[in-house]
N, C-alpha and C. Protein backbone atom coordinates (compact mmCIF):
# COMPACT_ATOMS: atom_id res chain seq x y z
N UNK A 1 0.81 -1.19 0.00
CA UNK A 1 0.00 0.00 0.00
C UNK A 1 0.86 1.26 0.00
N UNK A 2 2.63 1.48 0.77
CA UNK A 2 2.72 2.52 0.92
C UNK A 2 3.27 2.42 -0.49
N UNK A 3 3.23 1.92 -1.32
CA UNK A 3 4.16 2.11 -2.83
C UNK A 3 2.65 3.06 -3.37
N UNK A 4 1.63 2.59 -3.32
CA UNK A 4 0.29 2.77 -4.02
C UNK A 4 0.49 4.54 -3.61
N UNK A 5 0.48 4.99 -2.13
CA UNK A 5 0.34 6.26 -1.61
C UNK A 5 1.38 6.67 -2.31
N UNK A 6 2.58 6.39 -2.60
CA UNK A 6 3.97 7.43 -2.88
C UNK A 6 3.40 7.67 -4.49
N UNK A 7 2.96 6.99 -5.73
CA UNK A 7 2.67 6.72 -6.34
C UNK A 7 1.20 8.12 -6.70
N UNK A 8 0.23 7.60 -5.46
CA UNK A 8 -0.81 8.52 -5.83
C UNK A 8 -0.11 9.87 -5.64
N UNK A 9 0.40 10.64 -4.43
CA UNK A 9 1.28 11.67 -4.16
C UNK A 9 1.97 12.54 -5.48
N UNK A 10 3.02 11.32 -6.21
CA UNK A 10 3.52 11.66 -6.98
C UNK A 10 2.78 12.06 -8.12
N UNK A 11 1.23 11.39 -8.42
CA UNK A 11 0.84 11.72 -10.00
C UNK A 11 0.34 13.23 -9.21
N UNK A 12 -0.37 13.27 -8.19
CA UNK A 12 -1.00 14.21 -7.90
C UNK A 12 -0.04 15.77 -8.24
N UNK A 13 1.35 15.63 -7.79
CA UNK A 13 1.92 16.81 -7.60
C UNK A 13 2.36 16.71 -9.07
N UNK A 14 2.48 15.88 -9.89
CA UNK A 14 2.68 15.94 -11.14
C UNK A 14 1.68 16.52 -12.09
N UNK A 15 0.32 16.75 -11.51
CA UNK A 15 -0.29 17.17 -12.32
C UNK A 15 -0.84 18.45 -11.87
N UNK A 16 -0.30 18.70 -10.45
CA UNK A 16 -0.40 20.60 -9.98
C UNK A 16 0.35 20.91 -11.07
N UNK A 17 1.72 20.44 -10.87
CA UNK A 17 3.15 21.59 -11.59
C UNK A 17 2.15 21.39 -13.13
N UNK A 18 1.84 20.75 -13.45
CA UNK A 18 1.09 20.77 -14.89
C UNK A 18 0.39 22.18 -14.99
N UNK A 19 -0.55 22.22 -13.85
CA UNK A 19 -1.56 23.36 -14.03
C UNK A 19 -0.69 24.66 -13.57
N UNK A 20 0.99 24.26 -13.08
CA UNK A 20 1.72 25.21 -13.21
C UNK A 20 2.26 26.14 -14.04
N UNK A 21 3.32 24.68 -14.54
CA UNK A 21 3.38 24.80 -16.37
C UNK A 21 2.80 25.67 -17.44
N UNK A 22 1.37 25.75 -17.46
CA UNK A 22 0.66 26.15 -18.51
C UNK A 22 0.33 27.24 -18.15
N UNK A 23 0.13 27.98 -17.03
CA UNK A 23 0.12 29.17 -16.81
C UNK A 23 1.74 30.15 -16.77
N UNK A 24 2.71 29.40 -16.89
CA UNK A 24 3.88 30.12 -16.87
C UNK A 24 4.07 30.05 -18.46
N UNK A 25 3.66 29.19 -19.32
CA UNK A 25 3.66 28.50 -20.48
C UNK A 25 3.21 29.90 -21.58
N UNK A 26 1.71 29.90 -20.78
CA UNK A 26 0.72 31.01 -21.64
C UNK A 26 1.15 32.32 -21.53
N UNK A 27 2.19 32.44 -19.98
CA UNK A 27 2.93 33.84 -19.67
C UNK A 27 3.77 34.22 -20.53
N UNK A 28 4.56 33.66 -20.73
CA UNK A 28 5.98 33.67 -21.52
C UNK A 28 5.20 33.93 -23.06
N UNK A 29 4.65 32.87 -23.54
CA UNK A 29 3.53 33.65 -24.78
C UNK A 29 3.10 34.99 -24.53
N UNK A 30 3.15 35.39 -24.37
CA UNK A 30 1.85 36.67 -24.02
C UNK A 30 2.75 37.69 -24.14
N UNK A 31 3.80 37.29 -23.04
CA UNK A 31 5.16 38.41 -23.30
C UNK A 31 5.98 38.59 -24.24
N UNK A 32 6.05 37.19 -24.98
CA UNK A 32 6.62 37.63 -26.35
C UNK A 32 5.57 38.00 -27.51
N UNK A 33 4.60 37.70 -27.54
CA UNK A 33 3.35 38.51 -28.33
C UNK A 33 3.18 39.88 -28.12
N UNK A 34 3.17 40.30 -26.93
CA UNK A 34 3.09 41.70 -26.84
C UNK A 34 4.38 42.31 -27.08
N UNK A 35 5.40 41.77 -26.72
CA UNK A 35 6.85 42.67 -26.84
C UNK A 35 6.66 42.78 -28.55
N UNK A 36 6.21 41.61 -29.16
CA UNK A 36 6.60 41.77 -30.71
C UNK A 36 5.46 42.44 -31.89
N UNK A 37 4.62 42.65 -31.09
CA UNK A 37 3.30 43.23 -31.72
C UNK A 37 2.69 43.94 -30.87
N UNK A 38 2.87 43.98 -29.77
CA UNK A 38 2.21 45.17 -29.01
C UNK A 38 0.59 44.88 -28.41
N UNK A 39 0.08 45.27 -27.84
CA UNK A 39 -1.69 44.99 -27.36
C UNK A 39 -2.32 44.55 -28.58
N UNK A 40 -3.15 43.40 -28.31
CA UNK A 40 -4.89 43.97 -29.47
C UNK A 40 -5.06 44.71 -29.60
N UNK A 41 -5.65 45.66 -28.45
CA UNK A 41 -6.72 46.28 -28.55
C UNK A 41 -6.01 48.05 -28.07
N UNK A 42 -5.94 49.14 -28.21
CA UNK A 42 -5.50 50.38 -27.85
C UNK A 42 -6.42 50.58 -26.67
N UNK A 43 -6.54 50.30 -25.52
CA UNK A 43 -7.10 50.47 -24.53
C UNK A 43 -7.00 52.35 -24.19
N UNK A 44 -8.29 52.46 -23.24
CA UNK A 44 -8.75 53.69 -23.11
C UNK A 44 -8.70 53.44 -21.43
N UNK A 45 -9.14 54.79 -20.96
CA UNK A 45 -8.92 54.28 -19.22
C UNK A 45 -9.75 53.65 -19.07
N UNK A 46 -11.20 53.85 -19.71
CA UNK A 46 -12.47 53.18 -19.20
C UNK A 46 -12.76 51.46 -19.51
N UNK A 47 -12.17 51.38 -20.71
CA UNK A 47 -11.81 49.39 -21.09
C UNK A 47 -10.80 48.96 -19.88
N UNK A 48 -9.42 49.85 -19.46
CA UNK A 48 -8.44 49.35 -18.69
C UNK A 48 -9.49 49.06 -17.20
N UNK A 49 -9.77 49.70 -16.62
CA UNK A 49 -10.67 49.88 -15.59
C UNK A 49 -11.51 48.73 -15.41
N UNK A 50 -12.29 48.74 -16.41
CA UNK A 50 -13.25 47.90 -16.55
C UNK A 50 -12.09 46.14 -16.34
N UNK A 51 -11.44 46.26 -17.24
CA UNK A 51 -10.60 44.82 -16.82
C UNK A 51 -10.27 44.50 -15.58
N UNK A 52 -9.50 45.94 -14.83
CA UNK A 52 -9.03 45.56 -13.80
C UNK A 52 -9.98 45.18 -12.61
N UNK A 53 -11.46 45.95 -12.79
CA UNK A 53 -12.42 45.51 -12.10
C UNK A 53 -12.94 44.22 -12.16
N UNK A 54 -13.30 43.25 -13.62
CA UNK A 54 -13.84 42.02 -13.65
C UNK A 54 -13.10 41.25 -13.47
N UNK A 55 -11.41 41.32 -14.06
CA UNK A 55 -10.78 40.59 -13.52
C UNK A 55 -10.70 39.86 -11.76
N UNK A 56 -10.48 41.11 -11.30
CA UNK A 56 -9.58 41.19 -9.59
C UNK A 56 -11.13 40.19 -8.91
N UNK A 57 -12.32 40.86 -9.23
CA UNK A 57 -13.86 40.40 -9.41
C UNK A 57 -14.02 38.95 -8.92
N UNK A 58 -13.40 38.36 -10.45
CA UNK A 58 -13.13 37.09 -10.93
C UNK A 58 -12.36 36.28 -9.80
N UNK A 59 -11.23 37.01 -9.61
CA UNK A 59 -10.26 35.94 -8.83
C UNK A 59 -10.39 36.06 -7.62
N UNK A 60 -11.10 36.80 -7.00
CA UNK A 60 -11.57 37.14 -5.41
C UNK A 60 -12.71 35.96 -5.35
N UNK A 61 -13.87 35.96 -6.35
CA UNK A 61 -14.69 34.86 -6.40
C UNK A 61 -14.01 33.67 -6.71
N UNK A 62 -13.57 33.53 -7.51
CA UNK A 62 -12.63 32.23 -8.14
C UNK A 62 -12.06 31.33 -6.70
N UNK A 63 -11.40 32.51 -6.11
CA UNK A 63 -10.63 31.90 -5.17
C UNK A 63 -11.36 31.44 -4.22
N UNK A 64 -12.31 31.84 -3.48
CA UNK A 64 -13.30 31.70 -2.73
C UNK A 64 -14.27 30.05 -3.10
N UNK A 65 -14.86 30.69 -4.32
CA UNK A 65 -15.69 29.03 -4.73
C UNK A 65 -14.70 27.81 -4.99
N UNK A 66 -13.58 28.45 -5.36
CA UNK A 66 -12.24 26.74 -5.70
C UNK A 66 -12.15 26.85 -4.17
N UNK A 67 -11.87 27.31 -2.95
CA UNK A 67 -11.68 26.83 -1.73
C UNK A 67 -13.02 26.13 -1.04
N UNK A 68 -14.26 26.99 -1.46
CA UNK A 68 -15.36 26.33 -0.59
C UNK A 68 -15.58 25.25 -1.27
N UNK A 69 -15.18 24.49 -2.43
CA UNK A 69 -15.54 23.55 -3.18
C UNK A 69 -14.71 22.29 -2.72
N UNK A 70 -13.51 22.91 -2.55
CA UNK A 70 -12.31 21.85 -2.44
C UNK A 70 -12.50 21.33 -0.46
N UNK A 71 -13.09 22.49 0.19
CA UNK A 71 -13.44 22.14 1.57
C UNK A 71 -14.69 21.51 1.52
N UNK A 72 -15.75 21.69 0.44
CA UNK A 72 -17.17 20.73 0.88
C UNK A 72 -16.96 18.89 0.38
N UNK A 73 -15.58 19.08 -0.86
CA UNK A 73 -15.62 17.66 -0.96
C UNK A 73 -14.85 16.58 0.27
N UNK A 74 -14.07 17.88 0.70
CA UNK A 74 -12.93 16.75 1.74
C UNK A 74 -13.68 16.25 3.17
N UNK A 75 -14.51 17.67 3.51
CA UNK A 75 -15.54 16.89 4.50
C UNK A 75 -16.20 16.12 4.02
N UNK A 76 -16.50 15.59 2.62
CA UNK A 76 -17.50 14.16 2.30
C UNK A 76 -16.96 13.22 2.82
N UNK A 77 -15.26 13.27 2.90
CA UNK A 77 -14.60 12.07 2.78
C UNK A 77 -15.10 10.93 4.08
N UNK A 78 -15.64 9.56 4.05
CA UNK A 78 -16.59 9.30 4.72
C UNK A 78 -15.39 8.31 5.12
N UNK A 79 -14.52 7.34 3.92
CA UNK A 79 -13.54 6.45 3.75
C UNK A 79 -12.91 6.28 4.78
N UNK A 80 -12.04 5.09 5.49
CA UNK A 80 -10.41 5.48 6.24
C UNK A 80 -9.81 5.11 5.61
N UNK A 81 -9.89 4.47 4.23
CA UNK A 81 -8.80 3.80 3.60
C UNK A 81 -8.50 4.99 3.03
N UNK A 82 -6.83 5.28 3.04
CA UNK A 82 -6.26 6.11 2.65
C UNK A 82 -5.79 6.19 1.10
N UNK A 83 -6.01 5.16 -0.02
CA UNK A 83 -6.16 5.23 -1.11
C UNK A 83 -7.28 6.23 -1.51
N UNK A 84 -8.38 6.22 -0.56
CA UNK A 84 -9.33 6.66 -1.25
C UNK A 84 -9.93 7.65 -1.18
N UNK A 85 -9.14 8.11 -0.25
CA UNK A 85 -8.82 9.56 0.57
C UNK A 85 -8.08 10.25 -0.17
N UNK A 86 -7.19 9.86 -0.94
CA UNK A 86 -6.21 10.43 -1.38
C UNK A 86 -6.92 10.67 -2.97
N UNK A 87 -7.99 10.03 -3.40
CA UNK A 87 -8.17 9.76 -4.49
C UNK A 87 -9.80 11.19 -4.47
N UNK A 88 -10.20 11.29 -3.79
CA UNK A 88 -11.45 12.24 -3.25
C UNK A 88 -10.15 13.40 -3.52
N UNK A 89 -9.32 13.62 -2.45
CA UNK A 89 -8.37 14.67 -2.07
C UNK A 89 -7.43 14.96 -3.46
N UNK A 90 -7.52 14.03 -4.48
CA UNK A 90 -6.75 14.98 -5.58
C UNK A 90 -7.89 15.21 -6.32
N UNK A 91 -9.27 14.87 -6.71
CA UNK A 91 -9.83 15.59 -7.33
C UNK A 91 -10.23 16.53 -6.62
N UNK A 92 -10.42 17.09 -5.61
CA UNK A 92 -10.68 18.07 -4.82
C UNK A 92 -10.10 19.70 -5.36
N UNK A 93 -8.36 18.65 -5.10
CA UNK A 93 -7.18 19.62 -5.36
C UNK A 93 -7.03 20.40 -6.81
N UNK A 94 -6.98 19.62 -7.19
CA UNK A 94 -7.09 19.64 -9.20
C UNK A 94 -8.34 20.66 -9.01
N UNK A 95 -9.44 20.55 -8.75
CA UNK A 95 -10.89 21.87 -8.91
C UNK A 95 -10.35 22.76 -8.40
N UNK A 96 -10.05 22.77 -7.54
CA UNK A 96 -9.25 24.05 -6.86
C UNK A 96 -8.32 24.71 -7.60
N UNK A 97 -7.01 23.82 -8.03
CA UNK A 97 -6.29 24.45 -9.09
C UNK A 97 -6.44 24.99 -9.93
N UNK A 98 -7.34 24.25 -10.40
CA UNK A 98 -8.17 24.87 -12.22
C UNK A 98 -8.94 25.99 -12.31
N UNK A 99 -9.42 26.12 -10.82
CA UNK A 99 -10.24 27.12 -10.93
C UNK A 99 -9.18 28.64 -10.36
N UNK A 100 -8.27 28.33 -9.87
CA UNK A 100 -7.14 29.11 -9.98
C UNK A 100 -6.74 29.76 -11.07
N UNK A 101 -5.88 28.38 -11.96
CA UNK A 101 -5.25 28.78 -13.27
C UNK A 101 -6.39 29.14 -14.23
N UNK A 102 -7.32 28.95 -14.10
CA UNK A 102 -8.32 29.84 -14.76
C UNK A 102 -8.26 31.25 -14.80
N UNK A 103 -8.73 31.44 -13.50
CA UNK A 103 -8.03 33.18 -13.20
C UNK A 103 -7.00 33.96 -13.79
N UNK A 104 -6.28 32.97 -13.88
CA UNK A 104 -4.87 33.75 -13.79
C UNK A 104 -4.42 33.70 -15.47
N UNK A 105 -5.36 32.56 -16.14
CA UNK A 105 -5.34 32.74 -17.41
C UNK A 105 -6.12 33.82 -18.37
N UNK A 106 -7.23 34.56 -17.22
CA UNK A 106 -7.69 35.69 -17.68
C UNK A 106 -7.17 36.90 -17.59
N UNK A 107 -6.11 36.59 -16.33
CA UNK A 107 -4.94 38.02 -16.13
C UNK A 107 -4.39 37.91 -17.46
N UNK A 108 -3.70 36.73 -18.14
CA UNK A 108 -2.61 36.42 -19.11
C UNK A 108 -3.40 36.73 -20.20
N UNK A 109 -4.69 36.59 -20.53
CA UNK A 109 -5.78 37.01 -21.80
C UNK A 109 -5.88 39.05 -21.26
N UNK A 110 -5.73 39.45 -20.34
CA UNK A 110 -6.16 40.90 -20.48
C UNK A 110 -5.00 41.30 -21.06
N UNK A 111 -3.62 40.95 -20.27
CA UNK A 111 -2.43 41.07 -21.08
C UNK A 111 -2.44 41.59 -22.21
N UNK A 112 -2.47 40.45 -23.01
CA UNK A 112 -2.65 39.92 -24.29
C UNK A 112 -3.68 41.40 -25.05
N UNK A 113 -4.79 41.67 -24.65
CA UNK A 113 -5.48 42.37 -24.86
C UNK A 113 -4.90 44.34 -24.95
N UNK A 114 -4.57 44.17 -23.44
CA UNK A 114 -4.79 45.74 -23.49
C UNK A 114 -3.04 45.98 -23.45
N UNK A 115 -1.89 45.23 -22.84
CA UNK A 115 -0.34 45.35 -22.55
C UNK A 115 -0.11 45.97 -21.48
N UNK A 116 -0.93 45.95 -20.00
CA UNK A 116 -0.63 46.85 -19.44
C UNK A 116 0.04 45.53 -18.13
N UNK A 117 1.21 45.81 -17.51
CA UNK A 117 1.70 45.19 -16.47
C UNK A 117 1.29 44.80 -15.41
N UNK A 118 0.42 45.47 -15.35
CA UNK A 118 -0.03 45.36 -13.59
C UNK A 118 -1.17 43.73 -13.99
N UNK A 119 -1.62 43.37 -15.02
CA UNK A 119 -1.95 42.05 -15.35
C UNK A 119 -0.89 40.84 -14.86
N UNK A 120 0.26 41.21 -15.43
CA UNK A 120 1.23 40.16 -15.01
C UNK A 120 1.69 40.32 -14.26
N UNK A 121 1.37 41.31 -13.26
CA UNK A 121 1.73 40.83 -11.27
C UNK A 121 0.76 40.23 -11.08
N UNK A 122 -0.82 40.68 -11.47
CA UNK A 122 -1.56 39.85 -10.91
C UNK A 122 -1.74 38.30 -11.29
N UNK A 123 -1.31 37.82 -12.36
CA UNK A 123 -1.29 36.65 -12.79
C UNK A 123 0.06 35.95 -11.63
N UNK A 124 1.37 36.69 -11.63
CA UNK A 124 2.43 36.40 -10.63
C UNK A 124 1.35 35.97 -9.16
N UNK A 125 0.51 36.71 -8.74
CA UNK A 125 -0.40 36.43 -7.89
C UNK A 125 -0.82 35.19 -7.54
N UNK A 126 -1.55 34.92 -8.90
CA UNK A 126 -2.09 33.76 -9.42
C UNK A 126 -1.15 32.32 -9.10
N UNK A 127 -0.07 32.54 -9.54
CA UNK A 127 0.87 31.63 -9.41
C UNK A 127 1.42 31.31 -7.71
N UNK A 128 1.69 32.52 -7.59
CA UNK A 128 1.56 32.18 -5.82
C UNK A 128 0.48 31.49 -5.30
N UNK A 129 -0.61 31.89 -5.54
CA UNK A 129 -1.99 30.86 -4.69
C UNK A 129 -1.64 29.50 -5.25
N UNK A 130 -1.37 29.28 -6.25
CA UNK A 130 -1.35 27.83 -6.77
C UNK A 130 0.07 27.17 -5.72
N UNK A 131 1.05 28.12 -6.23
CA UNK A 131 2.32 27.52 -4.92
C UNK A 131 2.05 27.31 -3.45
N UNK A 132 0.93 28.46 -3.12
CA UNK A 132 0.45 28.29 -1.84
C UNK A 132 -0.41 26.86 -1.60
N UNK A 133 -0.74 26.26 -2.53
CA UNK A 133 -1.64 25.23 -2.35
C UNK A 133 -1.31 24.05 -2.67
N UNK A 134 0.27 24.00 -3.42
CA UNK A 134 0.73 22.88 -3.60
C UNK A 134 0.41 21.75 -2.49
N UNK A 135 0.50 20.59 -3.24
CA UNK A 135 0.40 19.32 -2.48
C UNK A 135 1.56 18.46 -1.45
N UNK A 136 2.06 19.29 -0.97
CA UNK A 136 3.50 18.80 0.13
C UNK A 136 2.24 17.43 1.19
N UNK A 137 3.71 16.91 1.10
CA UNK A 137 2.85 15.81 2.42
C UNK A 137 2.34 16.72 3.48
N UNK A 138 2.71 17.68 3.85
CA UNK A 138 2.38 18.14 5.76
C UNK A 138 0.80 18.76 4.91
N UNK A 139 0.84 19.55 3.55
CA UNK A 139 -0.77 20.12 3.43
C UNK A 139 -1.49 19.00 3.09
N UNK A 140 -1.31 18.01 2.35
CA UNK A 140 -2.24 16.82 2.30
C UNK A 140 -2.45 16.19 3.77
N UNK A 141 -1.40 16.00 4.61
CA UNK A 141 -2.07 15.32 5.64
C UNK A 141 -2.81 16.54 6.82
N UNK A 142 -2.87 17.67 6.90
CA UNK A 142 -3.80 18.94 7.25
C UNK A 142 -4.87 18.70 6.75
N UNK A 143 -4.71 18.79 5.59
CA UNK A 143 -6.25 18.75 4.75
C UNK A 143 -7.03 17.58 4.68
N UNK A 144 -6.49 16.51 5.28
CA UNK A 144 -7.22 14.75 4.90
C UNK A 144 -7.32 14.85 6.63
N UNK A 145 -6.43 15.69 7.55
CA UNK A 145 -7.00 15.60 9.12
C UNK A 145 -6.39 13.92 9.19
N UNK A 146 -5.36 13.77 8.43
CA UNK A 146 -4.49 12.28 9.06
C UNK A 146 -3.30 12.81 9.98
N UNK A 147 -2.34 11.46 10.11
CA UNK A 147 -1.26 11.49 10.93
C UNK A 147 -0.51 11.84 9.30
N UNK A 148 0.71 12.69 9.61
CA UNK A 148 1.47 12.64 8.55
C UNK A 148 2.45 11.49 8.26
N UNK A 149 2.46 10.71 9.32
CA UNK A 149 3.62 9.54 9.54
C UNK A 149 2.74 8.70 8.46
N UNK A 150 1.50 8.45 7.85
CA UNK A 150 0.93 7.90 7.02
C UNK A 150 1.39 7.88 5.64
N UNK A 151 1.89 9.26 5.89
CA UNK A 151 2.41 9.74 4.03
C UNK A 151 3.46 9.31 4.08
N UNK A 152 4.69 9.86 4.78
CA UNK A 152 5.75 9.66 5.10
C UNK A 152 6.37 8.02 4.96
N UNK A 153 5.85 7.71 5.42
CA UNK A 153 6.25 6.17 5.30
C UNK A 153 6.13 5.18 4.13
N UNK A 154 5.62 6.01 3.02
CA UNK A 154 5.57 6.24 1.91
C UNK A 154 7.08 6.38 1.07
């Protein structure tokens, strides 16, 4: 079993840095699109505004429903078998993420749009909550309310 846990652990954090990946992925795009062509769109104060409002909007809610979502499934967890705990607890994680890198892929789309910087701190933002939420053994075993010596021994 502990091969099965090191195993689940591992795809799990393999597929955060994924939802890492693609937001640093779409960054690096965006910055060489704009350095080489400049904005879409010639933004005015009142379009800039307007972004920075639905955006920030977005990821204040975003962040909120990916946490109350990812907390209403882990209290389902009814299981003690820790396969299956772990298996509740990465789809949990993954909604949470996605609904992160979502966000932060709309910072990287305003970018794209208007060229103004203060998008790509807030996407940098973005990337922090996701680092903040990575899957380390000590936050999986917090969040599953186990002994960590469970993972560990792994």
């Amino acid at each position: 079993m502990e091969n099965k846990v090191t195993q689940q652990l591992k795809s799990l954090r393999f597929a955060y840095v994924a939802l890492m990946v693609g937001v640093i992925s779409f960054g690096l795009f965006a910055i060489i699109i704009n350095y080489i062509n400049g904005s879409f769109m010639i933004p005015d104060k009142v379009t800039v505004n307007a972004f920075l409002v639905v955006s920030n909007v977005f990821f204040i809610i975003g962040l909120m429903v990916a946490v109350f979502i990812t907390n209403k499934k882990l209290k389902a967890i009814k299981s003690t078998d820790l396969l299956e705990q772990l298996e509740i607890y990465r789809e949990a994680i993954l909604v949470r993420g996605a609904v992160i890198e979502g966000v932060a892929f709309l910072f990287l789309a305003s970018y794209l749009l208007l060229g103004f910087n203060i998008f790509l701190i807030e996407t940098l933002i973005g990337l922090l909550a996701l680092a903040f939420f990575f899957p380390t053994k000590r936050r999986v075993a917090e969040e599953l309310k186990i002994d960590i010596r469970k993972l560990t021994r792994s």
